[in-house]
Protein backbone atom coordinates (compact mmCIF):
# COMPACT_ATOMS: atom_id res chain seq x y z
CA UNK A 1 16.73 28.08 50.03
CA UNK A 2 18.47 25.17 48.95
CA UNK A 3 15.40 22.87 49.34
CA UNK A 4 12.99 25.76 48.16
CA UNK A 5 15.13 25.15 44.60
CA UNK A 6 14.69 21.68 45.16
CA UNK A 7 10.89 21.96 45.11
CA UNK A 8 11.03 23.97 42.25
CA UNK A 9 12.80 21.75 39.79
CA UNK A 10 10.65 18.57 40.51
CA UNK A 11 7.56 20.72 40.58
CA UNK A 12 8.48 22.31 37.27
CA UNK A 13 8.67 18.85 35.54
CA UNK A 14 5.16 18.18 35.49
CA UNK A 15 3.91 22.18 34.81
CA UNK A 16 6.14 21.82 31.32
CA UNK A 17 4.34 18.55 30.63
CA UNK A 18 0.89 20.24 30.87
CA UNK A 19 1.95 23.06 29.21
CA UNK A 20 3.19 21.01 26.20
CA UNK A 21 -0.55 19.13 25.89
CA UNK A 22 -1.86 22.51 26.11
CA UNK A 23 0.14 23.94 23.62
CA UNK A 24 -0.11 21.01 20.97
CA UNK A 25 -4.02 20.98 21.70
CA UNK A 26 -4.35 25.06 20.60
CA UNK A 27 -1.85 24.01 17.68
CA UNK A 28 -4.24 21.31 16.68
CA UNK A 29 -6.82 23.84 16.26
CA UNK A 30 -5.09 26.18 13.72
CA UNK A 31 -5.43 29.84 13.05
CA UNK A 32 -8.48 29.97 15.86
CA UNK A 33 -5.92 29.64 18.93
CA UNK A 34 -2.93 30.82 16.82
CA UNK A 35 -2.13 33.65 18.87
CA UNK A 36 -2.60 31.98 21.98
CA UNK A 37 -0.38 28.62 20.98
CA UNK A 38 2.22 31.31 20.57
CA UNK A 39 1.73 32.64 23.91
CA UNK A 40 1.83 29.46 25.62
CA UNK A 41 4.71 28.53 23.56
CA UNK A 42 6.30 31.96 24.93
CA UNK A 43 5.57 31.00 28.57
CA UNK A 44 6.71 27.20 28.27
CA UNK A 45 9.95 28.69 26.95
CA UNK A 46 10.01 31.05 29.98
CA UNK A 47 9.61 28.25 31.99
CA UNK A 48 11.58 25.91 30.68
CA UNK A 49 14.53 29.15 30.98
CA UNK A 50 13.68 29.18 35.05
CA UNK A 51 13.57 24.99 35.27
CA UNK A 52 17.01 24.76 33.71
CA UNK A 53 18.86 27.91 35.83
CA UNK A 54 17.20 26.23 38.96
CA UNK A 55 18.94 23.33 38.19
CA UNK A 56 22.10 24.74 37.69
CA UNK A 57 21.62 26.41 40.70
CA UNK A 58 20.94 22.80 42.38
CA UNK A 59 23.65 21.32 41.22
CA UNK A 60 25.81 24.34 42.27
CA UNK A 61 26.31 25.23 38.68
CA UNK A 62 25.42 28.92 39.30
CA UNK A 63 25.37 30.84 42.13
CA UNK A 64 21.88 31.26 43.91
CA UNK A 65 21.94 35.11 43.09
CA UNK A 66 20.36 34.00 39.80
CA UNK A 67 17.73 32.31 41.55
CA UNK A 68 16.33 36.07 41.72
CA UNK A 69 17.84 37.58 38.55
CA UNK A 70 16.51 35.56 35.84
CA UNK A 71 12.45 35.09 36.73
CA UNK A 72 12.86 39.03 37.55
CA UNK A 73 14.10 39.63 34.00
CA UNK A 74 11.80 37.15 32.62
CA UNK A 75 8.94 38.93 34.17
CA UNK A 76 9.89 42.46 33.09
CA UNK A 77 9.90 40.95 29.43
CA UNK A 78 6.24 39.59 30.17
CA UNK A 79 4.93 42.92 31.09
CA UNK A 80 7.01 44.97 28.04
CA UNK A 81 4.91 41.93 26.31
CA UNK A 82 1.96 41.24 27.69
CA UNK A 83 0.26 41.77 24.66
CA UNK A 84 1.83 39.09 22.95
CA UNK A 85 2.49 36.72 25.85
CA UNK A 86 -0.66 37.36 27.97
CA UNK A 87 -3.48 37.74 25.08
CA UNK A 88 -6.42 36.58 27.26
CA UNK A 89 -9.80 37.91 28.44
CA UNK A 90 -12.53 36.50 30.81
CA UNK A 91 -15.43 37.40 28.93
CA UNK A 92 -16.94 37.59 25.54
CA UNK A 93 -15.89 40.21 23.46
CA UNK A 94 -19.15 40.13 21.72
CA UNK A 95 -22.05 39.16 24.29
CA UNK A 96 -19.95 39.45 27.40
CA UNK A 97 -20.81 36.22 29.01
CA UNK A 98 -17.96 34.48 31.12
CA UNK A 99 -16.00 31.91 29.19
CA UNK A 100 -15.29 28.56 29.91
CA UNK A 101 -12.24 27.56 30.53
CA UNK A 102 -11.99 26.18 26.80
CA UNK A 103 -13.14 29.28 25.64
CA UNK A 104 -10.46 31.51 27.17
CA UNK A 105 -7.83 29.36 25.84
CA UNK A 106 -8.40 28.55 22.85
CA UNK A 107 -10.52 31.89 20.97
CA UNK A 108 -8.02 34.39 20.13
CA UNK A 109 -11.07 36.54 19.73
CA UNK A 110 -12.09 36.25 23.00
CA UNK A 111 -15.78 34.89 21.69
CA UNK A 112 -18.15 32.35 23.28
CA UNK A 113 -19.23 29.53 21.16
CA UNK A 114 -22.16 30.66 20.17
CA UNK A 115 -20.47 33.91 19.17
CA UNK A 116 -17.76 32.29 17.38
CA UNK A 117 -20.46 30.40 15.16
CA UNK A 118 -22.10 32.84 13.85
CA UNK A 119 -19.24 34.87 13.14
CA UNK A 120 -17.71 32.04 11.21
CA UNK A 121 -20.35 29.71 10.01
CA UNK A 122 -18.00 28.09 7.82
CA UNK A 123 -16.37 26.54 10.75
CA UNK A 124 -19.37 24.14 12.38
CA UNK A 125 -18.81 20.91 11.87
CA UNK A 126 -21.46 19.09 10.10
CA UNK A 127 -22.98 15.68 11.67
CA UNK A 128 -22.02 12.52 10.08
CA UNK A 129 -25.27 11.45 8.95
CA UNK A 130 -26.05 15.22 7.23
CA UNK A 131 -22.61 14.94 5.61
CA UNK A 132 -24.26 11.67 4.08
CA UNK A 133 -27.20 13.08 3.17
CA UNK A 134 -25.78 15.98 1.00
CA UNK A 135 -23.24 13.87 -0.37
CA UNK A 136 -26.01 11.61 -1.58
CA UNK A 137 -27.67 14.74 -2.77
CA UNK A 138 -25.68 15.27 -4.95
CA UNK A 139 -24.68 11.78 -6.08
CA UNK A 140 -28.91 11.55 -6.76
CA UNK A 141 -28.77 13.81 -9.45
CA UNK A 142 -27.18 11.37 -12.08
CA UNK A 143 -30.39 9.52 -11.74
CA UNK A 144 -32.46 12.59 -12.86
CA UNK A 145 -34.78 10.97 -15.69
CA UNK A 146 -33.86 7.49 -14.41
CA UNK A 147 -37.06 4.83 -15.16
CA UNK A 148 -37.53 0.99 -14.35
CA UNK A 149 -38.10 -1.31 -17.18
CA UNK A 150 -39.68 -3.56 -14.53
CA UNK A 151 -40.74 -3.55 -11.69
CA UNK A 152 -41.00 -5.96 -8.17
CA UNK A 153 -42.29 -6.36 -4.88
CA UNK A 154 -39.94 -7.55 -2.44
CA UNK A 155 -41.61 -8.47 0.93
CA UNK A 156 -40.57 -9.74 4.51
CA UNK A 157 -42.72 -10.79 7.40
CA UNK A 158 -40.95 -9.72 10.55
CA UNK A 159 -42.13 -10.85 14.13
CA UNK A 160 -40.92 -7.92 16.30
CA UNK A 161 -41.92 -9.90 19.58
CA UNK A 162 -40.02 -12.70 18.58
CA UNK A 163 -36.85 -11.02 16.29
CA UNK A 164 -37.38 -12.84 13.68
CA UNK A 165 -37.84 -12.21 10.15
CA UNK A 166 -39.50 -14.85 7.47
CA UNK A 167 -36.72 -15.53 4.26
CA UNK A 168 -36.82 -17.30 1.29
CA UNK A 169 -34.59 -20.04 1.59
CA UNK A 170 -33.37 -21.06 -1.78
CA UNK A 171 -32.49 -24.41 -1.49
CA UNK A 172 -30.53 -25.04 -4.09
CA UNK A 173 -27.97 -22.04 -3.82
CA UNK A 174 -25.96 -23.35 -1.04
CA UNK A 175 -23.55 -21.10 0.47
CA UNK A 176 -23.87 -18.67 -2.60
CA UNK A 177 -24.73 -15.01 -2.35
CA UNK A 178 -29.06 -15.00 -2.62
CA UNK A 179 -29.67 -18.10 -0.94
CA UNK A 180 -31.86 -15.72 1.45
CA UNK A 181 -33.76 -13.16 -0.19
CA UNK A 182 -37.22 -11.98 0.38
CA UNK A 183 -40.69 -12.90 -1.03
CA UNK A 184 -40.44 -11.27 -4.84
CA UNK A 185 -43.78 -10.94 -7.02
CA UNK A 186 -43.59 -8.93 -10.23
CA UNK A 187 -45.85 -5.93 -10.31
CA UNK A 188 -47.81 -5.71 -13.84
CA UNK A 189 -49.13 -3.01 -15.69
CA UNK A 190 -52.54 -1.73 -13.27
CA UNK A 191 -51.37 -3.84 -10.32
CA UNK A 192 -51.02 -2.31 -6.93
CA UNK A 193 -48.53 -3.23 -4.72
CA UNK A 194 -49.44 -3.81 -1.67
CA UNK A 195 -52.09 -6.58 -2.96
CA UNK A 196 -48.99 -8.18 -4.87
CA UNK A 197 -47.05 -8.12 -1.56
CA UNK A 198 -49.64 -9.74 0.42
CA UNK A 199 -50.11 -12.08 -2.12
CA UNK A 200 -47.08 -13.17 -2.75
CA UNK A 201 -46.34 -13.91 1.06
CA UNK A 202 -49.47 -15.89 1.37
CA UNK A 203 -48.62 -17.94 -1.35
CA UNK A 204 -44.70 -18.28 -0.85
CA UNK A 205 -45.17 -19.06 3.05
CA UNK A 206 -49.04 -19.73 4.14
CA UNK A 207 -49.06 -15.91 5.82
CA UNK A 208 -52.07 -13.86 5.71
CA UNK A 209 -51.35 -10.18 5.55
CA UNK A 210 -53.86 -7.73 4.64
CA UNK A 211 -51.71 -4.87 4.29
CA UNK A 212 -48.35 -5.12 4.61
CA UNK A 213 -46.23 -1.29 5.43
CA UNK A 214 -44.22 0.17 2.38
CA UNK A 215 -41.10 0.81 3.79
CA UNK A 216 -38.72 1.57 0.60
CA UNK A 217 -37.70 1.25 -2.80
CA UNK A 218 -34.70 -0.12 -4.38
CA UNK A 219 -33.25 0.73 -8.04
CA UNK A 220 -31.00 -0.94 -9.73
CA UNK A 221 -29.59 0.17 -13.36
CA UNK A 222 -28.59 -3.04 -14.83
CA UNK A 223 -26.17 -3.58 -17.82
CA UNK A 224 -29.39 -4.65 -19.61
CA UNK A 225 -32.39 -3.51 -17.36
CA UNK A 226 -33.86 -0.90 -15.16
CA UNK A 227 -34.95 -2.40 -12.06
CA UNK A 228 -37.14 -1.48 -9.15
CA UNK A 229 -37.82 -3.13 -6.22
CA UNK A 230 -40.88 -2.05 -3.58
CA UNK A 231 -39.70 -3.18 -0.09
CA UNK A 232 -42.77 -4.43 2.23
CA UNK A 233 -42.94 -5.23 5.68
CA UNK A 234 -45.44 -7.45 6.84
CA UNK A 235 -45.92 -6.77 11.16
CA UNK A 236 -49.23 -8.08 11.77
CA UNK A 237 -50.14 -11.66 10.63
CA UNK A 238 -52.08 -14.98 10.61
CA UNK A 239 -51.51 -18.62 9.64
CA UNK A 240 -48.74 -19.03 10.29
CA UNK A 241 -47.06 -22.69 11.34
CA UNK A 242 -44.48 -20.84 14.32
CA UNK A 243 -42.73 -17.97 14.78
CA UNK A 244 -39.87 -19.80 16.20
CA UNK A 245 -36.60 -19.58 14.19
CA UNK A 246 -36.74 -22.56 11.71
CA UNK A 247 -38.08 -23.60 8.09
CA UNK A 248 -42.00 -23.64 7.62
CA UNK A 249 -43.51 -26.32 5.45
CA UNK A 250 -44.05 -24.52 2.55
CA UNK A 251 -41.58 -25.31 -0.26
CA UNK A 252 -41.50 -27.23 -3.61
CA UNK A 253 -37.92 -27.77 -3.51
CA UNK A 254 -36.52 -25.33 -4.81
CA UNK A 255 -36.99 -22.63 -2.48
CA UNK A 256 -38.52 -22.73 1.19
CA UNK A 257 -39.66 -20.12 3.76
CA UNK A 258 -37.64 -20.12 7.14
CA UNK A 259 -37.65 -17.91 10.25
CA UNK A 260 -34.31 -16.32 10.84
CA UNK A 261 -33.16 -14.53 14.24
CA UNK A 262 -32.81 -10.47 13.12
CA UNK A 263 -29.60 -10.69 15.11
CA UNK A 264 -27.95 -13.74 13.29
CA UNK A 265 -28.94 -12.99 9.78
CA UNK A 266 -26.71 -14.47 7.31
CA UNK A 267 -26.02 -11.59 5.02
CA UNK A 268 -22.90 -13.33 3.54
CA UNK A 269 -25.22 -15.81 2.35
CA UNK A 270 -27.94 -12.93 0.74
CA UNK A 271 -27.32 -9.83 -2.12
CA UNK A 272 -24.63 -7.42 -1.30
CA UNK A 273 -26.67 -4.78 -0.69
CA UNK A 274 -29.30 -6.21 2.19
CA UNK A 275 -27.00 -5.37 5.20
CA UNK A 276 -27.57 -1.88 3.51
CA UNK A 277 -30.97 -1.75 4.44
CA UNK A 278 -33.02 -4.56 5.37
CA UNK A 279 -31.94 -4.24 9.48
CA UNK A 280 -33.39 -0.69 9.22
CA UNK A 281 -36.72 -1.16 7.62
CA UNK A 282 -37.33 -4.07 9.54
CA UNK A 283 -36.86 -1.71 12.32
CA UNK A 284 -39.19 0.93 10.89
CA UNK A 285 -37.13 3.34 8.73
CA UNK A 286 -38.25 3.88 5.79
CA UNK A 287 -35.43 3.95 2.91
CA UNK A 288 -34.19 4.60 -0.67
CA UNK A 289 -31.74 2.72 -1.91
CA UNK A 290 -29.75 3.16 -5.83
CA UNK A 291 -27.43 0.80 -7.23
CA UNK A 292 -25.46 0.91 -10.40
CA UNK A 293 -24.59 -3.13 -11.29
CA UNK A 294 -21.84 -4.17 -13.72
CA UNK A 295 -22.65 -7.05 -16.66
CA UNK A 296 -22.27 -9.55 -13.93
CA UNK A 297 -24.87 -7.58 -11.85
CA UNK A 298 -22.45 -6.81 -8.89
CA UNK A 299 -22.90 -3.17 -7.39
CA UNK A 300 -20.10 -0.70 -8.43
CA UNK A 301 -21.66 2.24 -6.86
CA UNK A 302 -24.48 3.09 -4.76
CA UNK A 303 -26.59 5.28 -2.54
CA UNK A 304 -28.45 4.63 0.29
CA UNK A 305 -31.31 7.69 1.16
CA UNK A 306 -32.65 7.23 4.86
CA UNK A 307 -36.23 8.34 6.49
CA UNK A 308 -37.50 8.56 2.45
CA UNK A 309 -41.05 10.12 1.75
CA UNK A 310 -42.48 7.44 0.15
């Protein structure tokens, strides 16, 4: 007997620590598991009751008559209580299919998942990127009415075989935040586009581009000016010197073309918000991007709209 108690109080040890994850898992859950966190808390009580008489009993504290006494009276108190310290059920109160083991643990109404969604829609958890997307929703609507004064092309070459992407290196920016920025044209009254895209690149780096792919459009209210930038994506091209990651000969010294590795592009050296979306339309996601710019032009607020109709 003596080494049966033995067993008992090292065995109990490790039950009462995986009780207490269980119960401070249902706790973390709230009012869905409330009634069962109070039943587990019920049992690791009863437990921890029999652990501690054992060990009395072990230590010949008590005599071994109790041994038998107090899980007998402990029991009888489960069954008086069962409804309070045994609320479970196997299977789902609404569809009867067999629940997990989560699900019989944690539901206090005894529903499946699927169950417990739809009786409590307010409880699924909404994806990251949706939670985004409504948020800018809603942010969008202070830029009902919202007009450019002027408005750009901005336009990349990007040689997926290679990784690289063609900048505009402006030379004599060193180090300064828009040393690297795209090829920019300014669209006129009548002009389309695409045509200023394509010729812009061919005249800012040699490329050849019939028709490069509109992949976004970036807004920026100014202290002074409404400005819109068209985002192009040249994939397919000709004349060009390399592909390899260096400058090109173009340039008139104050501003050159150079290939620059996709993976080690030097946004610290480009506008704030290209790390925002120039990785993802190079990649083929198409984008909307709104910026509200203090009277030094920095960005105090913005949104950034993904997989746009455009």
């Amino acid at each position: 007997m003596q080494s049966f108690i033995q067993e008992v109080v090292e065995g109990y040890i490790f039950f009462l620590f995986f009780a207490g994850l269980l119960l401070f898992s249902l706790v973390r859950q709230g009012v869905k598991s409330k009634k069962k966190a109070r039943a587990v808390l019920i049992l690791t009580i009863f437990s921890a009751v029999i652990w501690v008489v054992y060990y009395l009993i072990f230590t010949s504290r008590l005599p071994v008559s109790m041994a038998f006494i107090v899980p007998t009276v402990l029991l009888a108190a489960a069954v008086v209580f069962r409804r309070v310290i045994l609320p479970f059920q196997g299977h789902c109160q609404n569809c009867g299919r067999r629940l997990s083991i989560t699900e019989f643990l944690s539901c206090d109404e005894h529903l499946c998942a699927a169950c417990y969604e739809a009786r409590h829609p307010e409880s699924i958890k909404i994806p990251g990127e949706e939670l985004i997307r409504r948020e800018n929703e809603e942010k969008k609507k202070a830029w009902i009415g919202w007009k450019p004064g002027r408005e750009f092309v901005i336009a990349f070459a990007f040689d997926s075989g290679q990784g690289n992407v063609l900048l505009i290196d402006h030379i004599n920016m060193s180090g300064k935040p828009g040393k690297y920025s795209g090829v920019i044209g300014e669209i006129k009254a009548g002009e389309e586009g695409s045509a200023i895209a394509a010729g812009t690149l061919q005249k800012e780096t040699g490329l050849t581009c019939d028709a490069p792919e509109y992949m976004g459009r970036l807004n920026f209210a100014m202290a002074d000016m409404n400005i819109r930038f068209h985002v192009y994506v040249a994939r397919e091209f000709s004349g060009e010197q390399t592909r390899k990651a260096g400058s090109l000969p173009q340039g008139n010294g104050q501003k050159a073309a150079i290939w620059m590795p996709l993976k080690k592009l030097k946004y610290d050296q480009m506008s704030m918000d290209y790390p925002l979306w120039l990785p993802r339309v190079l990649r083929g996601q198409r984008v909307e991007y709104y910026a509200k710019c203090n009277a030094e032009g920095k960005v105090y607020e913005d949104i950034l709209c993904l997989d746009v109709e455009l």
